[in-house]
Protein backbone atom coordinates (compact mmCIF):
# COMPACT_ATOMS: atom_id res chain seq x y z
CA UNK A 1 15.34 6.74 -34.22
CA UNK A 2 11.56 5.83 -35.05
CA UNK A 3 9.03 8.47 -34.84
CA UNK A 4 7.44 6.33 -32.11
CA UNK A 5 10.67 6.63 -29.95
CA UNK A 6 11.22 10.06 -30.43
CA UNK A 7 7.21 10.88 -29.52
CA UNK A 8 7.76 8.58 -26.64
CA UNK A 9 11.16 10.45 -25.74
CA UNK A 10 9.79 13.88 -26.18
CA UNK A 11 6.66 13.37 -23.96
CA UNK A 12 9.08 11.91 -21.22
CA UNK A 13 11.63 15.02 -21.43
CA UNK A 14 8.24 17.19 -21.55
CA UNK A 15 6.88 15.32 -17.86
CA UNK A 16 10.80 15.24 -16.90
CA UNK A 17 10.54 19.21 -16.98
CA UNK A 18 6.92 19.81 -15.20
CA UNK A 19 8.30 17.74 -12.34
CA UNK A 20 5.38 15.19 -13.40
CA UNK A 21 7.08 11.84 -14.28
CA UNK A 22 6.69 8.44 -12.43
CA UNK A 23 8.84 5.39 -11.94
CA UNK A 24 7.88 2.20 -10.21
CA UNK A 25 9.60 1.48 -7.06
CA UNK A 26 9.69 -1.93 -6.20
CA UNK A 27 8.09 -2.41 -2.63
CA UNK A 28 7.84 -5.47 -0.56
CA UNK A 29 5.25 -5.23 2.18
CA UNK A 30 5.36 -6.89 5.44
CA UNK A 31 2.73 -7.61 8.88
CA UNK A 32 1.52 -4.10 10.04
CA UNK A 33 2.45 -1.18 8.38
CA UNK A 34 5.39 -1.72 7.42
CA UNK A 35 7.40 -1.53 3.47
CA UNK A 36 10.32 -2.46 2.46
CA UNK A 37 12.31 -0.16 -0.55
CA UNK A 38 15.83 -0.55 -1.57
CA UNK A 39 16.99 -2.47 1.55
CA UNK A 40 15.24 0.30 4.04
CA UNK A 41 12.41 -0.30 6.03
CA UNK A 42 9.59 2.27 6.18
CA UNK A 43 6.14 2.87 8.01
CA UNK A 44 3.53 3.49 5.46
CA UNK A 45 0.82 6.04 4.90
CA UNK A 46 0.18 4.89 1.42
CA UNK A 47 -1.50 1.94 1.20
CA UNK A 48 -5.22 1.03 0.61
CA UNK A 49 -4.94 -2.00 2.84
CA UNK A 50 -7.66 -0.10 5.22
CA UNK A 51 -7.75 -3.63 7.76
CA UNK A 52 -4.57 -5.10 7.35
CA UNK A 53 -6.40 -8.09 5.69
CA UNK A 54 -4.29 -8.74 2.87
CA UNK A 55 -1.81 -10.30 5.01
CA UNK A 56 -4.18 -11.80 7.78
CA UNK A 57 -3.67 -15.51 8.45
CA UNK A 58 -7.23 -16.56 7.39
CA UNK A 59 -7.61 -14.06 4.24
CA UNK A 60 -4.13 -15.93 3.26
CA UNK A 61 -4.55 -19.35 4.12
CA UNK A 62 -8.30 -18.85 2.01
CA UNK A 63 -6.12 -17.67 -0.89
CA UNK A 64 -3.83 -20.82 -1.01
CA UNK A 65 -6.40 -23.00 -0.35
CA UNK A 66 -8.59 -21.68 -3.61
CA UNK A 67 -5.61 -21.68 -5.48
CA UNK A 68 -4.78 -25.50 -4.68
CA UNK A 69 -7.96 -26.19 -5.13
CA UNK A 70 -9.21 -24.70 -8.59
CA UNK A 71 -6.00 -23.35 -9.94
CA UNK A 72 -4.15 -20.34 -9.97
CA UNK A 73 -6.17 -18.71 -12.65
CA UNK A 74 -9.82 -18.87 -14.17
CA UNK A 75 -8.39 -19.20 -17.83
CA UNK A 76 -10.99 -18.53 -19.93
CA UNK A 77 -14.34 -15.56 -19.66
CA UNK A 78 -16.94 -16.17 -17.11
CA UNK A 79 -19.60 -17.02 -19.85
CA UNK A 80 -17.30 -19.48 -21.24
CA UNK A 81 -15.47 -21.66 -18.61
CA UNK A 82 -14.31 -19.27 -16.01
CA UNK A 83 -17.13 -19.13 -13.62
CA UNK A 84 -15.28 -20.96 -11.31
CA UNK A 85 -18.34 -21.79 -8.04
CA UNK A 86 -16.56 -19.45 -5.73
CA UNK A 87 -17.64 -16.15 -8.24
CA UNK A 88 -20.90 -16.89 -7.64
CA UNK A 89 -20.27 -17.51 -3.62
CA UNK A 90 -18.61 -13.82 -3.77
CA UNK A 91 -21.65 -12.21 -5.35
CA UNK A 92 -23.93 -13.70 -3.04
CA UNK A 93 -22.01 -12.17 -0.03
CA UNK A 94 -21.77 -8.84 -1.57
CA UNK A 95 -25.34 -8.18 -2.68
CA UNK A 96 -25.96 -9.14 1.35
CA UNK A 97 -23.52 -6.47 2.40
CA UNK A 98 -24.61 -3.80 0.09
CA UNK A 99 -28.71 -4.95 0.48
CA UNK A 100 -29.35 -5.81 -3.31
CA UNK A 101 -30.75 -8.40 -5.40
CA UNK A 102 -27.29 -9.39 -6.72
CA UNK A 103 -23.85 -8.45 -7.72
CA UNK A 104 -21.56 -9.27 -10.62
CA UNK A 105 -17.67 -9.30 -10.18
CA UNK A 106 -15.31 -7.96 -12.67
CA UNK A 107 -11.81 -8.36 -12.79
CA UNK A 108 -11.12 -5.24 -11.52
CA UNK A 109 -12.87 -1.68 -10.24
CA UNK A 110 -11.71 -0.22 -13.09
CA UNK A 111 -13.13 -2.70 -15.12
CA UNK A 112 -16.50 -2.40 -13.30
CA UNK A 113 -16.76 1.45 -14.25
CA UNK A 114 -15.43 0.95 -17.82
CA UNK A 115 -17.70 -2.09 -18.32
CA UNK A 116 -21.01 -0.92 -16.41
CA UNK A 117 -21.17 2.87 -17.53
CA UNK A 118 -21.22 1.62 -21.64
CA UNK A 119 -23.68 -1.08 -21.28
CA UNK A 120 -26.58 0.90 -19.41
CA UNK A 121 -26.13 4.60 -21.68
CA UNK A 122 -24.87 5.26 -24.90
CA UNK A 123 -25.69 7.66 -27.60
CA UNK A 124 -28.39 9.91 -26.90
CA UNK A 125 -28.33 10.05 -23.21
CA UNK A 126 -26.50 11.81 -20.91
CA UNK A 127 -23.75 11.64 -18.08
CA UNK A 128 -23.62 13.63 -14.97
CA UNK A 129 -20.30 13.15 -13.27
CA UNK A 130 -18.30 15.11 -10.23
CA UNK A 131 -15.28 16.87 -11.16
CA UNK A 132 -13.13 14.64 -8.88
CA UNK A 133 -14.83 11.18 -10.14
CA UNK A 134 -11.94 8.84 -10.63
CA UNK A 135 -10.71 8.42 -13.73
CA UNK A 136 -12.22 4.54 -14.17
CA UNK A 137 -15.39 6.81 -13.94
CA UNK A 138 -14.54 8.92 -16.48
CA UNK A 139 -13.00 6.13 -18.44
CA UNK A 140 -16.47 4.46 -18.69
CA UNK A 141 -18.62 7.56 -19.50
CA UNK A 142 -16.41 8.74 -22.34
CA UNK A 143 -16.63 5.27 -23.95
CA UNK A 144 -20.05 5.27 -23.49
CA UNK A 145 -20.80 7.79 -26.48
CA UNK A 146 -23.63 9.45 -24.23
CA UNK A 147 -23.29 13.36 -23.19
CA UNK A 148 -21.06 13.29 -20.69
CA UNK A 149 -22.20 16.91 -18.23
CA UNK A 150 -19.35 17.72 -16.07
CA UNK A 151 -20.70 19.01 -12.43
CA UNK A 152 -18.99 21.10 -9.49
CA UNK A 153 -17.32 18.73 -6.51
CA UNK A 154 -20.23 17.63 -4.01
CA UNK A 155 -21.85 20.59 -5.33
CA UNK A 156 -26.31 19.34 -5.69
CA UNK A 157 -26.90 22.67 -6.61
CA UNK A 158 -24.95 22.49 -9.81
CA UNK A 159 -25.99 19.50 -10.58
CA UNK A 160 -29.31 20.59 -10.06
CA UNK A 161 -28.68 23.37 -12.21
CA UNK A 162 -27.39 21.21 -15.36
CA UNK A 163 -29.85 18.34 -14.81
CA UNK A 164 -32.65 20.82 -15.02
CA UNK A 165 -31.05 22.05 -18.77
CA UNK A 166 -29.62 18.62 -20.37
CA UNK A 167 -32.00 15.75 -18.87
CA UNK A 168 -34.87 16.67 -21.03
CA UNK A 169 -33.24 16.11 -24.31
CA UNK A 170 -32.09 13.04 -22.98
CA UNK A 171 -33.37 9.32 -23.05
CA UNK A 172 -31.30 8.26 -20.22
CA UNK A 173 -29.72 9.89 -17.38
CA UNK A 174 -27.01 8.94 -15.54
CA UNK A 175 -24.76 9.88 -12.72
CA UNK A 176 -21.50 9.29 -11.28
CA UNK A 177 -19.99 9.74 -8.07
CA UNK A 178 -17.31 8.36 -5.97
CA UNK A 179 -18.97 7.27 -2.43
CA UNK A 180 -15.18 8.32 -0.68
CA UNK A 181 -13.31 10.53 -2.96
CA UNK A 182 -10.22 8.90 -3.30
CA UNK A 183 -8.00 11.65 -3.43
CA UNK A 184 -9.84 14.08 -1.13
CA UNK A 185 -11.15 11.80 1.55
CA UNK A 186 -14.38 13.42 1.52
CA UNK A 187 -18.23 11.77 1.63
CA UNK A 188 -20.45 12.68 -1.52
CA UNK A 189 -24.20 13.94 -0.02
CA UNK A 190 -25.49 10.37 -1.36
CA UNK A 191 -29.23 11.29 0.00
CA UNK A 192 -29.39 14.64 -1.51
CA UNK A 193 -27.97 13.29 -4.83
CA UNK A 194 -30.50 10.39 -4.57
CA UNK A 195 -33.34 12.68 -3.85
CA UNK A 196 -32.56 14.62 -6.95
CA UNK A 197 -31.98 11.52 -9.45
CA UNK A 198 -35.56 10.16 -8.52
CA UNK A 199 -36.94 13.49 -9.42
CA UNK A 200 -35.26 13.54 -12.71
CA UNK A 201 -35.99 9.90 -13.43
CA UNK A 202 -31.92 9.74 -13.42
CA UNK A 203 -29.51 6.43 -12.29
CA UNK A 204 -27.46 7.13 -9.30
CA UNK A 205 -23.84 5.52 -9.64
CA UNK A 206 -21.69 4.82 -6.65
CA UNK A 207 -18.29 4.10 -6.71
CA UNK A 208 -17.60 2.88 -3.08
CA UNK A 209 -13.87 1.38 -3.32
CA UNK A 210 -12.70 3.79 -0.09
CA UNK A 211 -15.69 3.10 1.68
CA UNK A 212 -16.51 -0.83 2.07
CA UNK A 213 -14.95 -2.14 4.90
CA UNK A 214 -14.33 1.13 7.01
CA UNK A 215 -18.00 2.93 7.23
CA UNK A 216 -20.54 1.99 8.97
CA UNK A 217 -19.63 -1.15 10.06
CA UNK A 218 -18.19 -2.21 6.62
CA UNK A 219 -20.91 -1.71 4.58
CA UNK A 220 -19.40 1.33 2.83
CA UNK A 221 -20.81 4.78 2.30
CA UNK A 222 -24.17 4.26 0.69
CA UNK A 223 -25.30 3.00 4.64
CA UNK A 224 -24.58 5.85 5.93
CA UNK A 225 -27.18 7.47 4.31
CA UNK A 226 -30.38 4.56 4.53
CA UNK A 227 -32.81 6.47 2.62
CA UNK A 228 -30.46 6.74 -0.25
CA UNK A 229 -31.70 4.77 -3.48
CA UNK A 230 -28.23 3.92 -4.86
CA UNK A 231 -29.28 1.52 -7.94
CA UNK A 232 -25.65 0.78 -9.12
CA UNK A 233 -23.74 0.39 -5.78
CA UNK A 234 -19.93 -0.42 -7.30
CA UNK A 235 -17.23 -1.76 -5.23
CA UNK A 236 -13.41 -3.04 -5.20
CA UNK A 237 -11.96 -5.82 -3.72
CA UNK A 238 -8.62 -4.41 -3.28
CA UNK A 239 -8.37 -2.06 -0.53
CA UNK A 240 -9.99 -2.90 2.37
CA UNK A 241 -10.82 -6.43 0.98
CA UNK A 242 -7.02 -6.99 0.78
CA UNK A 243 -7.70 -8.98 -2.19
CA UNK A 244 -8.12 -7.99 -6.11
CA UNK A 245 -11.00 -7.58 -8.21
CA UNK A 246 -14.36 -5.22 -8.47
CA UNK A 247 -18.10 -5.87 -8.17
CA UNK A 248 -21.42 -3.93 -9.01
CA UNK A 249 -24.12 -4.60 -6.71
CA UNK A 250 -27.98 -3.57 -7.79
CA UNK A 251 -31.02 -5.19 -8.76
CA UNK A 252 -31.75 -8.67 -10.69
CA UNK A 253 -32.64 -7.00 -14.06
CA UNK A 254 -29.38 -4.69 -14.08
CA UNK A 255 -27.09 -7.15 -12.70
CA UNK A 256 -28.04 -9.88 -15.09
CA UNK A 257 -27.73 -7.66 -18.06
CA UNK A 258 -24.43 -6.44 -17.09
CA UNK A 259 -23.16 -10.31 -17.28
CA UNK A 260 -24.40 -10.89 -20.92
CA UNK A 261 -23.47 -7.72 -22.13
CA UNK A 262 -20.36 -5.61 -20.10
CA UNK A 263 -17.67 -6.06 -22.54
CA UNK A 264 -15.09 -6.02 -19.42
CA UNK A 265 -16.95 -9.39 -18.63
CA UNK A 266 -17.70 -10.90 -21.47
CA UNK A 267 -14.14 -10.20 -23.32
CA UNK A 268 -12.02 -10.63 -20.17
CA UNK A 269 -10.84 -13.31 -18.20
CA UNK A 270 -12.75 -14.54 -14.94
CA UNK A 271 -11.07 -13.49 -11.56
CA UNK A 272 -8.92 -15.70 -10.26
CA UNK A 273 -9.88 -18.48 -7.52
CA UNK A 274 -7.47 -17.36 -4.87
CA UNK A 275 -8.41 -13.47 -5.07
CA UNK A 276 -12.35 -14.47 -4.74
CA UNK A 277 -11.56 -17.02 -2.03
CA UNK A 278 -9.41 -14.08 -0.07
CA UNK A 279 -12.03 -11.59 -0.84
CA UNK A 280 -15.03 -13.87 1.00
CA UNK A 281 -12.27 -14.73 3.87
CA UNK A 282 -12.14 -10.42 4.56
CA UNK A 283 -16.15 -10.77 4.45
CA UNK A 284 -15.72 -13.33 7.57
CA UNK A 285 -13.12 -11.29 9.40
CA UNK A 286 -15.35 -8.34 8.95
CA UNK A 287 -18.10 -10.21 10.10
CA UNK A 288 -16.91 -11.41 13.31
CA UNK A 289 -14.72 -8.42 14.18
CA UNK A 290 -17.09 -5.26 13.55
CA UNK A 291 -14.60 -3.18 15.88
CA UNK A 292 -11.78 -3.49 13.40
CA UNK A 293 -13.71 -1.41 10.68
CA UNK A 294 -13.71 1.69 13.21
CA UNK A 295 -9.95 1.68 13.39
CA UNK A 296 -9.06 3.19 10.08
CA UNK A 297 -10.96 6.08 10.72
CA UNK A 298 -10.03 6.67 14.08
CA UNK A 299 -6.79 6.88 13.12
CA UNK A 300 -7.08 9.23 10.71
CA UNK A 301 -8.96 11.42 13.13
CA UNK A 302 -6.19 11.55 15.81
CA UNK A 303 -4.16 13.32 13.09
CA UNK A 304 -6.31 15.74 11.64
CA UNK A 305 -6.84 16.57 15.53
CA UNK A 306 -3.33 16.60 16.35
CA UNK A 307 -3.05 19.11 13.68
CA UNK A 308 -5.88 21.27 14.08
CA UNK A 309 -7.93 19.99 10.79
CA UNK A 310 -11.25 19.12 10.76
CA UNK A 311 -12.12 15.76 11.33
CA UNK A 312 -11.44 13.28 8.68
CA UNK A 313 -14.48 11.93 7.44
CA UNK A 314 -12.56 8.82 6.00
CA UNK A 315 -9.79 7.49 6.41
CA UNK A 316 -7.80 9.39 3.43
CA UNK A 317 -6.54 12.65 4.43
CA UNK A 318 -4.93 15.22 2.05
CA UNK A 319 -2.23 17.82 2.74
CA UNK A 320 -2.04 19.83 -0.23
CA UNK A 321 1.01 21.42 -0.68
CA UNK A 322 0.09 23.22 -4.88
CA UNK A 323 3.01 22.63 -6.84
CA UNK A 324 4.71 18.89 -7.62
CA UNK A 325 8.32 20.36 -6.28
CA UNK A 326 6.64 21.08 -2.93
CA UNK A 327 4.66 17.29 -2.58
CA UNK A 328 7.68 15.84 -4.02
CA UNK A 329 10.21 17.37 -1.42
CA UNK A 330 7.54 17.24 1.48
CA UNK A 331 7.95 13.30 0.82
CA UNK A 332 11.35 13.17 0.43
CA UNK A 333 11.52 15.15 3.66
CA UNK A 334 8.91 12.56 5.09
CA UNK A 335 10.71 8.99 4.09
CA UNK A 336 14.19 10.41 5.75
CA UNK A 337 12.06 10.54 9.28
CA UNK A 338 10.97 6.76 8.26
CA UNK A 339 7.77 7.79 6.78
CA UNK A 340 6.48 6.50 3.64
CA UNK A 341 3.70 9.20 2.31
CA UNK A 342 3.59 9.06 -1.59
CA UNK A 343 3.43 12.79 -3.48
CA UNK A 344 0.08 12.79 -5.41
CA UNK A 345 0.62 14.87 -8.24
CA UNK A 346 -1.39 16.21 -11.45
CA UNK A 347 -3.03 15.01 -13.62
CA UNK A 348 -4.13 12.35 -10.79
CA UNK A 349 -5.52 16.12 -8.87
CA UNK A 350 -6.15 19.12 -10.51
CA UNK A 351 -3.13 21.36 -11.15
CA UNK A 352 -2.07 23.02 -8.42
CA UNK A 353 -3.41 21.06 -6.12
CA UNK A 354 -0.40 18.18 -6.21
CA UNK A 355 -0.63 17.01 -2.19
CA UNK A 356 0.70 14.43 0.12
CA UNK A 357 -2.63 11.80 0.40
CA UNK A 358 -2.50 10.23 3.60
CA UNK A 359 -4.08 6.44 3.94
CA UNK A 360 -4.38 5.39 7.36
CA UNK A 361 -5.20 1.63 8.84
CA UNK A 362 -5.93 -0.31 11.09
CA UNK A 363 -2.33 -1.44 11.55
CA UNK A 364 -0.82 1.94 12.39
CA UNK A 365 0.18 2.53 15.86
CA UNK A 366 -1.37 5.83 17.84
CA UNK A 367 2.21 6.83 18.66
CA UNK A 368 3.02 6.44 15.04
CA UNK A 369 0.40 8.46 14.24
CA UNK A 370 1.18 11.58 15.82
CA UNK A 371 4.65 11.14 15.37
CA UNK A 372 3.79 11.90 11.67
CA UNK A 373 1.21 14.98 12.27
CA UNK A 374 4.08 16.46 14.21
CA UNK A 375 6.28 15.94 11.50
CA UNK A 376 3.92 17.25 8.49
CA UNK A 377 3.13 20.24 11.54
CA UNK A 378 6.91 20.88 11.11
CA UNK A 379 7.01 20.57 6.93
CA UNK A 380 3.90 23.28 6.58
CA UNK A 381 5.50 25.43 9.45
CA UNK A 382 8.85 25.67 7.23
CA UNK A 383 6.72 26.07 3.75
CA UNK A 384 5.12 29.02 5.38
């Protein structure tokens, strides 16, 4: 065997043993909320289609269309030949939404973070990020070669504490938060963490992919706090967009250095024409339907009331369960009722903290709903 097999093999048996490996189940999914694995047909709590508008006629028939029209892919870097006109369409319509100067798509979110963070800090400057920051987050700030300053979950006083010791040895200052935590479902205090970047002469960076689309009327969680100055609003296109692909939104300056300079831009492939087309056909739906970016979060709230939780603040809700076995059998427990609520596990959360993260949408019916808080009732009533 080569030493790269048996490394491979021995980290495998290692995750095999901690209950921590994955595999990739193939899933087809269908109109509503509805999966399809291994012949069976499930109702799913797992998916980050917040509107349903990945398969809505329009957002589809957009898709084809672009893809007729320009090709199914942009085949070379956006300061090259990939620029394709509807890129620049896109980034018109989401500096509107987000109420900036401009916006530059990337390929991905995780692109976005990876490519933004490195070209605005680097050595001799320093990184403030939360504890639960996604990893694209943390991706970005360790390539940056700045400091990168750890601070407690939604916790201003800590960061407070640490700005007040590391920013003055510092050129820059940045920091990251999610807007929704995706794992969590919680709202970071945008205004108080605004508040305290412009009195340290510090960058705020928001990573809004679980809030566009599903608070306050779409425009994600930066509006609901309109006195926030959120300089580098980021975004996705792949949850509640229903398409693929990731954005930064923020002033002229910013935005156009990002394009000559991001290495996730310049080195990478444009997006394709059918995911921007689909992405400005969610923009429309949104537009013209404001109602349907309530539902998510409604829904989520008639569980967390059915259960006797606190009201959900997004539509992600956790049920942490602390050890992998218990997430793991929780959702085997779950998909045998017809239930399709994936076990999060470390090192996606902290350890001990593995949960089952529930994603709820505008598709899900009310009955369906409460059928599953009075199943999940039943799972922590047994556990206890």
């Amino acid at each position: 065997m080569r030493s790269l097999d048996a490394f491979a093999g021995d980290k495998l048996a290692a995750l095999e043993a901690k209950r921590l490996r994955r595999r990739l189940k193939p899933t087809r999914r269908h109109d509503g909320a509805v999966v399809e694995r291994e012949g069976r047909r499930l109702i799913s709590f797992s998916c980050n289609d917040y509107l349903g508008l990945s398969h809505h006629p329009a957002v589809r028939a957009a898709a084809a269309e672009a893809a007729l029209n320009y090709g199914a892919g942009a085949a070379a870097s956006r300061l090259v030949t990939g620029d394709h006109p509807l890129l620049g369409d896109l980034e018109k319509r989401l500096a509107r939404l987000k109420g900036t100067e401009a916006a530059c798509v990337f390929g991905s979110g995780y692109l976005a973070n990876a490519g933004t963070i490195p070209t605005l800090v680097g050595a001799g400057d320093v990184i403030f990020i939360d504890a639960l920051a996604h990893a694209c987050l943390w991706a970005g700030a360790q390539l940056s070669g700045a400091r990168v300053v750890k601070f407690a979950h939604n916790d201003v006083e800590d960061l407070a504490r640490l700005i007040e010791a590391e920013r003055p040895s510092a050129r820059h200052a940045l920091v990251a938060t999610d807007g929704v935590f995706s794992m969590d479902g919680d709202i970071a205090p945008l205004d108080r963490l605004s508040a305290l970047c412009q009195r340290h002469d510090a960058w705020l960076l928001s990573d809004d992919a679980h809030g566009v689309g599903v608070l306050a009327e779409g425009r994600g969680s930066g509006a609901l706090f309109p006195d926030a100055d959120i300089p580098l609003q980021m975004g996705t296109l792949s949850k509640a967009l229903g398409s693929y692909g990731g954005y930064v939104c923020g002033s002229r300056a910013v935005i156009d250095l990002l394009k000559t300079r991001a290495r996730t831009l310049v080195y990478a492939t444009g997006l394709p024409p059918a995911s921007a087309a689909a992405a400005l056909a969610a923009l429309d739906v949104i537009a013209a339907e404001p109602g349907l970016t309530a539902a998510p979060l409604a829904k989520a709230r008639l569980f967390t009331r059915r259960l006797g939780l606190p009201d959900a603040t997004s539509p992600i809700v956790p049920v942490i369960l602390g050890s992998a076995d218990a997430a793991l059998a929780a959702s085997t427990a779950l998909e045998a009722l017809g239930f399709l609520v994936v076990a999060i596990r470390p090192p996606t959360v902290p350890e001990g903290t593995a949960r089952l993260r529930v994603a709820f949408t505008a598709a899900h019916d009310d009955a369906d709903v409460t059928r599953l808080a009075d199943a999940v009732a039943a799972l922590r009533r047994q556990a206890a």
